[in-house]
N, C-alpha and C. Protein backbone atom coordinates (compact mmCIF):
# COMPACT_ATOMS: atom_id res chain seq x y z
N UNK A 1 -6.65 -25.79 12.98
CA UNK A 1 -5.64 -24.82 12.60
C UNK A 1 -6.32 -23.55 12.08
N UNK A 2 -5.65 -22.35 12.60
CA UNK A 2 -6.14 -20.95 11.71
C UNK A 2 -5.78 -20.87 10.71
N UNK A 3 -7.10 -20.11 9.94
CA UNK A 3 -6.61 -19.85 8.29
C UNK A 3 -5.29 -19.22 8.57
N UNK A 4 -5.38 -17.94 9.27
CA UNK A 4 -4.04 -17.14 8.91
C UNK A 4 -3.21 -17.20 10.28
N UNK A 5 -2.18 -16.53 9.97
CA UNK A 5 -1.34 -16.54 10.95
C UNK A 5 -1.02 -14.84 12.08
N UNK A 6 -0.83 -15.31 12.88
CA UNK A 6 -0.98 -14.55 14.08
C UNK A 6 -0.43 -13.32 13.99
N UNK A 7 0.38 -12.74 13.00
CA UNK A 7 1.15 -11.76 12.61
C UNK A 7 0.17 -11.40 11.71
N UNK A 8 -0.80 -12.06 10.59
CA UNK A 8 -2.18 -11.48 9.79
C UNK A 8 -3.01 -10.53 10.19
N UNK A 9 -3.10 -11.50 11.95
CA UNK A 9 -4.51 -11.35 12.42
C UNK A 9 -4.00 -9.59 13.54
N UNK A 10 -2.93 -9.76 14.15
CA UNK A 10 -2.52 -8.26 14.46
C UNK A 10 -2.24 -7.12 13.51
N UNK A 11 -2.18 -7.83 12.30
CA UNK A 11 -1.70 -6.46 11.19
C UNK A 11 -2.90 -6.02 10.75
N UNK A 12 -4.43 -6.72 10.74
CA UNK A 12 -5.56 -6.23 10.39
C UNK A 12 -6.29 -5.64 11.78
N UNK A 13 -5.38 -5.80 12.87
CA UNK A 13 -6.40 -4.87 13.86
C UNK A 13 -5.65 -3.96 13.90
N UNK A 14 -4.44 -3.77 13.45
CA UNK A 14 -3.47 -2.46 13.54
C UNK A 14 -3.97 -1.33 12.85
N UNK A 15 -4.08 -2.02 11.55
CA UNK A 15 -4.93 -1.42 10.26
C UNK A 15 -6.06 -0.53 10.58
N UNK A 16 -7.17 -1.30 11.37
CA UNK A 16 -8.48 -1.10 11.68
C UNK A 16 -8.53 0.01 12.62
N UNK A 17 -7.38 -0.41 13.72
CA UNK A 17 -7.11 1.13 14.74
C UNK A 17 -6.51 2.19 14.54
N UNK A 18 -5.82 2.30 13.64
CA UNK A 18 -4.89 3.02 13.14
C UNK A 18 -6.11 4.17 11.94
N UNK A 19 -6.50 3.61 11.44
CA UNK A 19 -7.75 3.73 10.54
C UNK A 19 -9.32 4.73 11.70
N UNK A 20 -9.17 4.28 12.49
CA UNK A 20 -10.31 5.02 13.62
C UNK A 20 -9.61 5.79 14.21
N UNK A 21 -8.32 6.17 14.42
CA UNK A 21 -7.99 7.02 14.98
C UNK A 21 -7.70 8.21 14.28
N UNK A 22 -7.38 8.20 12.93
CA UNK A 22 -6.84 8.99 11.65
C UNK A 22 -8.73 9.64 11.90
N UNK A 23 -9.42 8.67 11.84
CA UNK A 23 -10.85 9.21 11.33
C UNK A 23 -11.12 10.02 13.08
N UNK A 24 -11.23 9.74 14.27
CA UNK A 24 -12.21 10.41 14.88
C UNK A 24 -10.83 11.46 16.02
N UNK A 25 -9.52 10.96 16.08
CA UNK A 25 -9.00 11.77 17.17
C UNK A 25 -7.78 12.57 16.75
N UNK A 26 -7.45 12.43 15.57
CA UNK A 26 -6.00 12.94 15.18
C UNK A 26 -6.56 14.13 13.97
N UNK A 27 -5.35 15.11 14.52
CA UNK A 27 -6.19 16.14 14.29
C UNK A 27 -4.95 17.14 13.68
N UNK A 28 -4.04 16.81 13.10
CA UNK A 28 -2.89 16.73 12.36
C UNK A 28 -3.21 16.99 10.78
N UNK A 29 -3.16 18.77 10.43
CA UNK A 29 -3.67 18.68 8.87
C UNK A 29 -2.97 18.26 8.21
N UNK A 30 -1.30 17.60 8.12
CA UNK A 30 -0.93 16.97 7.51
C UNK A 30 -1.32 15.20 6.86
N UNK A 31 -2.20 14.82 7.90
CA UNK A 31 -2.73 13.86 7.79
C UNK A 31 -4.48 13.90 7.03
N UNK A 32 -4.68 14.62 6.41
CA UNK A 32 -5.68 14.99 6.52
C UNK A 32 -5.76 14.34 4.46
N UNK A 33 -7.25 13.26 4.05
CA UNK A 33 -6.68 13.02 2.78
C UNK A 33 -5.55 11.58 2.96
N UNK A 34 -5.22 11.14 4.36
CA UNK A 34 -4.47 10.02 3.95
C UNK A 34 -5.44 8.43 4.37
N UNK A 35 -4.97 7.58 3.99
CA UNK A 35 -5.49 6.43 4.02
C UNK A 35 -4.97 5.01 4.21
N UNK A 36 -5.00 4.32 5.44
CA UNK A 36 -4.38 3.38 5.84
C UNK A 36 -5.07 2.01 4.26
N UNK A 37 -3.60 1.38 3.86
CA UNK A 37 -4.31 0.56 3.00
C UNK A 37 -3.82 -0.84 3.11
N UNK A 38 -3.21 -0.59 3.84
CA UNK A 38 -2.53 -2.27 4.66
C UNK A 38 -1.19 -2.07 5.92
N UNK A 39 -1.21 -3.14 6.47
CA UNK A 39 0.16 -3.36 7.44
C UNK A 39 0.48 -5.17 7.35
N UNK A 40 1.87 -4.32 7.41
CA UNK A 40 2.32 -6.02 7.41
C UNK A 40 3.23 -6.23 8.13
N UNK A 41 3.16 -7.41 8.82
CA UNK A 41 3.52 -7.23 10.50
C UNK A 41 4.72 -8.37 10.23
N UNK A 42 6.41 -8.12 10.68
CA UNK A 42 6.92 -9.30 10.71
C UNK A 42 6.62 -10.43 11.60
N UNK A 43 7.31 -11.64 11.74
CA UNK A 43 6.69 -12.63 11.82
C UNK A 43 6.87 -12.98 13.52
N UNK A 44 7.78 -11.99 14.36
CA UNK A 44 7.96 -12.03 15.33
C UNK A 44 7.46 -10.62 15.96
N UNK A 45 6.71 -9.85 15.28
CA UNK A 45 5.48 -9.09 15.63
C UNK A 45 6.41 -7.69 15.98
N UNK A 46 7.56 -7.41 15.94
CA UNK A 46 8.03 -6.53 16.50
C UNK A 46 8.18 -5.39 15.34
N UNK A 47 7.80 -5.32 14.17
CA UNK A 47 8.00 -4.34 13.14
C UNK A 47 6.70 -4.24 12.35
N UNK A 48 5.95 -3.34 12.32
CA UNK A 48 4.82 -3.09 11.68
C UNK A 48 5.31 -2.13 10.34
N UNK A 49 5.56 -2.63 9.24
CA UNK A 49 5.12 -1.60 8.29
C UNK A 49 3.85 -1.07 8.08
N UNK A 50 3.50 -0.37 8.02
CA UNK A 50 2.09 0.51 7.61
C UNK A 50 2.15 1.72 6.16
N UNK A 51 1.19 1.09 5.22
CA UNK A 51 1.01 1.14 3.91
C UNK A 51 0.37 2.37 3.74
N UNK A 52 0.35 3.29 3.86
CA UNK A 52 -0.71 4.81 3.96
C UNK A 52 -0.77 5.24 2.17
N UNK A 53 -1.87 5.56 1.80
CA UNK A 53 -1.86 6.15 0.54
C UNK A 53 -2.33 7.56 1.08
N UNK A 54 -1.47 8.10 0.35
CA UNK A 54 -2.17 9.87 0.27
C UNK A 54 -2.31 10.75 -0.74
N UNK A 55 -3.32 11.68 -1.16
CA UNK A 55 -3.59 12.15 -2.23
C UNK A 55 -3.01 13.45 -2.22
N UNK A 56 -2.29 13.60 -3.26
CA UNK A 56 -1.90 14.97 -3.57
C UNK A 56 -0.32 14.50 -4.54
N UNK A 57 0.46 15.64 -4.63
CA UNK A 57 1.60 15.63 -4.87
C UNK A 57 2.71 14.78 -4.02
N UNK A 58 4.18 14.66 -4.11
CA UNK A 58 5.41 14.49 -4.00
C UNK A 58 5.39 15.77 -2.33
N UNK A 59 5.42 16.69 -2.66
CA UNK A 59 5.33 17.12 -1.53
C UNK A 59 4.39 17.08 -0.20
N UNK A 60 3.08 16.76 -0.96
CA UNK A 60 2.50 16.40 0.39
C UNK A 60 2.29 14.98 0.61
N UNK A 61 2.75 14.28 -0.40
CA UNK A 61 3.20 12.74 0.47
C UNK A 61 4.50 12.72 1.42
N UNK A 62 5.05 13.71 1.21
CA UNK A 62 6.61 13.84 1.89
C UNK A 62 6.00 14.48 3.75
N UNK A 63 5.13 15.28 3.51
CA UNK A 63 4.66 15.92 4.84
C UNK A 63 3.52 14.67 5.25
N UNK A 64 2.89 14.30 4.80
CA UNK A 64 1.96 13.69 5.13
C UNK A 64 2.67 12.34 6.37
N UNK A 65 3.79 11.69 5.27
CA UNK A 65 4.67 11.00 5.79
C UNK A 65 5.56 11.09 7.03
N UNK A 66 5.75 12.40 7.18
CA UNK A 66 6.70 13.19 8.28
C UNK A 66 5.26 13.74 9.32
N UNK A 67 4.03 13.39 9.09
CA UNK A 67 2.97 13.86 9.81
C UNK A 67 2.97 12.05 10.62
N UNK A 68 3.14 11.17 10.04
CA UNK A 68 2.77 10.12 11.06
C UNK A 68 4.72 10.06 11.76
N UNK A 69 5.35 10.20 11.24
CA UNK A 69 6.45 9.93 11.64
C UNK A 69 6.41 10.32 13.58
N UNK A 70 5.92 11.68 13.19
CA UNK A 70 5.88 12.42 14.33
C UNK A 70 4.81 12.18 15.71
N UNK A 71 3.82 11.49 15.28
CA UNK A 71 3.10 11.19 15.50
C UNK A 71 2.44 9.70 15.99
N UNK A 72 4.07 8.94 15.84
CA UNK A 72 3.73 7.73 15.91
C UNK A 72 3.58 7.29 17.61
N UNK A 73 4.68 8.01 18.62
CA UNK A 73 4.30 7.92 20.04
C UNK A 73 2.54 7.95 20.51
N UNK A 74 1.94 8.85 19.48
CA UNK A 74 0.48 9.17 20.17
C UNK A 74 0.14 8.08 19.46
N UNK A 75 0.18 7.18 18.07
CA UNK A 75 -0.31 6.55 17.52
C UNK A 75 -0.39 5.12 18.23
N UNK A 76 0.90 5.01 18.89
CA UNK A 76 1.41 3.53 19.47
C UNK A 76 0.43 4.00 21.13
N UNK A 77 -0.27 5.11 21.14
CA UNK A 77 0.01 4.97 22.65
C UNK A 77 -1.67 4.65 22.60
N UNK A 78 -2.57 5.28 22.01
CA UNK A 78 -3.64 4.94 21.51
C UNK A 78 -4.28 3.45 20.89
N UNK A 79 -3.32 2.81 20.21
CA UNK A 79 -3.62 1.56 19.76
C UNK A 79 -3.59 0.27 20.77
N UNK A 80 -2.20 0.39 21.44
CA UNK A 80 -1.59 -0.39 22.21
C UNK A 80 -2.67 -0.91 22.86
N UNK A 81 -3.91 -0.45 23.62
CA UNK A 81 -4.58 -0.96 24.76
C UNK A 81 -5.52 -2.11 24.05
N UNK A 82 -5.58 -1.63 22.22
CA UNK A 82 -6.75 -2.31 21.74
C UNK A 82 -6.41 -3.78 21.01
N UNK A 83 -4.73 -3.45 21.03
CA UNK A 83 -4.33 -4.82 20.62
C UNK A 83 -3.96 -5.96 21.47
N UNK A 84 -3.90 -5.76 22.87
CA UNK A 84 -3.05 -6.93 23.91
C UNK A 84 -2.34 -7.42 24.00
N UNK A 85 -1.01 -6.71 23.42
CA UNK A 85 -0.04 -6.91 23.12
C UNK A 85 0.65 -7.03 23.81
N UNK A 86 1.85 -7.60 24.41
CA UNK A 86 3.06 -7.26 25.31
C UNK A 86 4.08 -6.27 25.41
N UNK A 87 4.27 -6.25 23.65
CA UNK A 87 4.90 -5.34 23.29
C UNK A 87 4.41 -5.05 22.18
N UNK A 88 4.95 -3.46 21.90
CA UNK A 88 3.62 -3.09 20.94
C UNK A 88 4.89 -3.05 19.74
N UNK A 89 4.24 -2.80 18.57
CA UNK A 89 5.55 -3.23 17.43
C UNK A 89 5.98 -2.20 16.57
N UNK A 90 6.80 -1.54 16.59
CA UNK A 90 7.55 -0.45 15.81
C UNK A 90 6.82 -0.03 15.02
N UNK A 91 6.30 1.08 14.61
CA UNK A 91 5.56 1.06 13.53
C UNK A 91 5.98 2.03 12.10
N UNK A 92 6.34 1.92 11.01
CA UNK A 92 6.74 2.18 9.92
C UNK A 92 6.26 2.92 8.84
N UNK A 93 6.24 3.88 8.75
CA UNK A 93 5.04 4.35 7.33
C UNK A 93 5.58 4.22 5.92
N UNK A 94 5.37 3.71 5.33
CA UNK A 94 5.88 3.62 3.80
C UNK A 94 4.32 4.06 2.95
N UNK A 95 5.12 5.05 2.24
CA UNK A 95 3.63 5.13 1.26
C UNK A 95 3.41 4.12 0.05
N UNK A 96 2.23 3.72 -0.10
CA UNK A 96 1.38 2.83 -0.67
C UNK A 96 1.58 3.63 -2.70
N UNK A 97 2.31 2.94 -3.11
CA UNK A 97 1.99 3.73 -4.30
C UNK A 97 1.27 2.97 -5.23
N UNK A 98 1.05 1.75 -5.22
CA UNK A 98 0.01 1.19 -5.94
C UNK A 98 -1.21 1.47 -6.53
N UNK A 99 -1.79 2.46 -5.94
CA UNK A 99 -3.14 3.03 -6.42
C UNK A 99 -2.77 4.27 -7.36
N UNK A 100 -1.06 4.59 -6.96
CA UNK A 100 -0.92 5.53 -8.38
C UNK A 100 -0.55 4.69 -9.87
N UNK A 101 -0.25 3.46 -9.99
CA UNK A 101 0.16 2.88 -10.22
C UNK A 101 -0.75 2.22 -11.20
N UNK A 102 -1.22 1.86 -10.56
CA UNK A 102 -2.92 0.72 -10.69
C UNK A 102 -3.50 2.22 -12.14
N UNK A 103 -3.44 3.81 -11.88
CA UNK A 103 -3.91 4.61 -12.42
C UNK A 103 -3.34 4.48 -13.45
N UNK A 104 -2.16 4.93 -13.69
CA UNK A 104 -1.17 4.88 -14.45
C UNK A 104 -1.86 3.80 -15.71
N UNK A 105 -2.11 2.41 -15.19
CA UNK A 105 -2.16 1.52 -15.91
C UNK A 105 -3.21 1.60 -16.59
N UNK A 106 -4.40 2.23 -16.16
CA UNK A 106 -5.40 2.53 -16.38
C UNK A 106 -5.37 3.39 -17.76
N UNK A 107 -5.20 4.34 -17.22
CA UNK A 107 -4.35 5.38 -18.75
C UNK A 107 -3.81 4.59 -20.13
N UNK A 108 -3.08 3.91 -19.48
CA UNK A 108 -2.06 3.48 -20.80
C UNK A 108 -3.44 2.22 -21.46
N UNK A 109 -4.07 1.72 -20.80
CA UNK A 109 -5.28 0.48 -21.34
C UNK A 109 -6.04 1.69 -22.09
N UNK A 110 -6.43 2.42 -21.55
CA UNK A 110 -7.44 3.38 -22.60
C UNK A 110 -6.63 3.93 -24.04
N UNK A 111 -5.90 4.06 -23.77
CA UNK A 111 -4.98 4.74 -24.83
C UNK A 111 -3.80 4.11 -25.88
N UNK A 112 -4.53 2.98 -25.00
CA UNK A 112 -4.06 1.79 -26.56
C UNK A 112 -5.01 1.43 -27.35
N UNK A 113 -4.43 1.23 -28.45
CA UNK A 113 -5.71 1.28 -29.57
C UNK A 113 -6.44 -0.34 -29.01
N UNK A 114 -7.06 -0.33 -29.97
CA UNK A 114 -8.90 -1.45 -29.62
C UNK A 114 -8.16 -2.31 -30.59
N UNK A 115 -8.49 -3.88 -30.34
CA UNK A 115 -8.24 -5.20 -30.65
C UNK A 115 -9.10 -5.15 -32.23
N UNK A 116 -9.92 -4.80 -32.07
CA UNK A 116 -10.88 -4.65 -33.45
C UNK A 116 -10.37 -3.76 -34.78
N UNK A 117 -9.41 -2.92 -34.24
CA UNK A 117 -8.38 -2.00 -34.97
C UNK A 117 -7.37 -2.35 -35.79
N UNK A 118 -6.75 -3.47 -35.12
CA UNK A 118 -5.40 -3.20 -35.29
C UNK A 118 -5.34 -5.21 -36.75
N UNK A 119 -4.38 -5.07 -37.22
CA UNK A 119 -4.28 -5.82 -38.18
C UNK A 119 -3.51 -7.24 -37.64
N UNK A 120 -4.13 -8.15 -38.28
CA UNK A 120 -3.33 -9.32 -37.28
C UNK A 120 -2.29 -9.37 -37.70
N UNK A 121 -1.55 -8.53 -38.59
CA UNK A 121 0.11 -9.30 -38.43
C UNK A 121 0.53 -8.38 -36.93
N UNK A 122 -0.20 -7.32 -36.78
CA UNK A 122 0.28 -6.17 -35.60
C UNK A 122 0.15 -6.89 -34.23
N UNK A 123 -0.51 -8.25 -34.05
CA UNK A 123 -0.54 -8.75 -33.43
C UNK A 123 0.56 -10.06 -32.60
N UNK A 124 0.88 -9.81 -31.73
CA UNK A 124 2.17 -11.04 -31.49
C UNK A 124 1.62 -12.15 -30.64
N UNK A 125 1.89 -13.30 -31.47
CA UNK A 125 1.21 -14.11 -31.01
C UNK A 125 2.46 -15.15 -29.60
N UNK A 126 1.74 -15.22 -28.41
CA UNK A 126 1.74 -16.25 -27.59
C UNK A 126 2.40 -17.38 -27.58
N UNK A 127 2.48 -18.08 -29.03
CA UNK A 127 3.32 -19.17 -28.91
C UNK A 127 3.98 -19.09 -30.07
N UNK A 128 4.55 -17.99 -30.93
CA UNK A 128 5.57 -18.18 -31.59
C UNK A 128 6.51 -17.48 -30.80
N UNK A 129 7.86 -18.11 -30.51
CA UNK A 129 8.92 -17.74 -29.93
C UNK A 129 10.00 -16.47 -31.03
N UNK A 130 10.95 -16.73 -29.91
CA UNK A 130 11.86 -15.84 -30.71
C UNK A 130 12.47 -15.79 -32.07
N UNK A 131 12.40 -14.93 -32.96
CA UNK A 131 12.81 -14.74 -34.79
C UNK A 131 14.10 -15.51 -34.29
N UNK A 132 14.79 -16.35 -35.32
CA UNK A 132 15.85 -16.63 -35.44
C UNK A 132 16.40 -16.34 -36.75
N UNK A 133 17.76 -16.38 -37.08
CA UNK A 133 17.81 -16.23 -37.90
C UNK A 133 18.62 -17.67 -39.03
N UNK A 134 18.63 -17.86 -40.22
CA UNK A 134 18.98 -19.29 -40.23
C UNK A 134 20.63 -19.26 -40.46
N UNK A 135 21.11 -18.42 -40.62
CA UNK A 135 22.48 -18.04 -40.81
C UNK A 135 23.28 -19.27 -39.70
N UNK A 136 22.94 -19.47 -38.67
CA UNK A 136 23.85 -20.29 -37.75
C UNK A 136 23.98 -21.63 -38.21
């Protein structure tokens, strides 16, 4: 049996082509700065979401986005030969916001104070549950 499943194994060559073509033939400055960071292929192969992160603002994730939109005929027409597909599978751009995200989190860990700081009652502990009160 394969580790993964057959919808895995097309969403990482989608990835991979999709990824070489951004780098050596597409030539679209809206695309320019973006970055394939996953696809995930439904299970009957006919819908590819594709995960793109791109750097900049709200507006140029909005163009960047409307740069593959437009672009997806040359994208599907380019890939198609390298996957062997029968049919090649819709393909979807959703931007990847996780890596703004992942930052975000980053920020807020630095900018909380240090464990060595803070006083243990400031601390909430793990296995005492919720205050009750005894009134009931």
């Amino acid at each position: 049996m394969k580790p993964y499943t057959r919808a895995e194994r097309v969403s990482i060559q989608i990835q991979q082509a999709i990824t070489e073509l951004l780098s050596k033939k597409m030539q679209d400055p809206r695309l320019e700065m973006t970055t394939v960071s996953g696809v995930r292929l439904s299970p009957d192969l006919s819908i590819a979401h594709v995960y793109v992160t791109v750097f900049g603002d709200k507006k140029r994730i909005r163009e960047a986005l409307e740069g593959f939109r437009k672009s997806k005929g040359f994208i599907k027409k380019h890939i198609a030969p390298k996957l062997g597909l029968r049919i090649m599978p819709d393909l979807r751009f959703i931007h990847d916001d996780s890596f703004d995200k992942a930052a975000r989190l980053d920020v807020l860990i630095d900018a909380a104070p240090k464990g060595e700081d803070r006083e243990p009652d400031d601390i909430p502990s793990a296995l005492d549950g919720p205050s009750r009160d005894s009134d009931e």
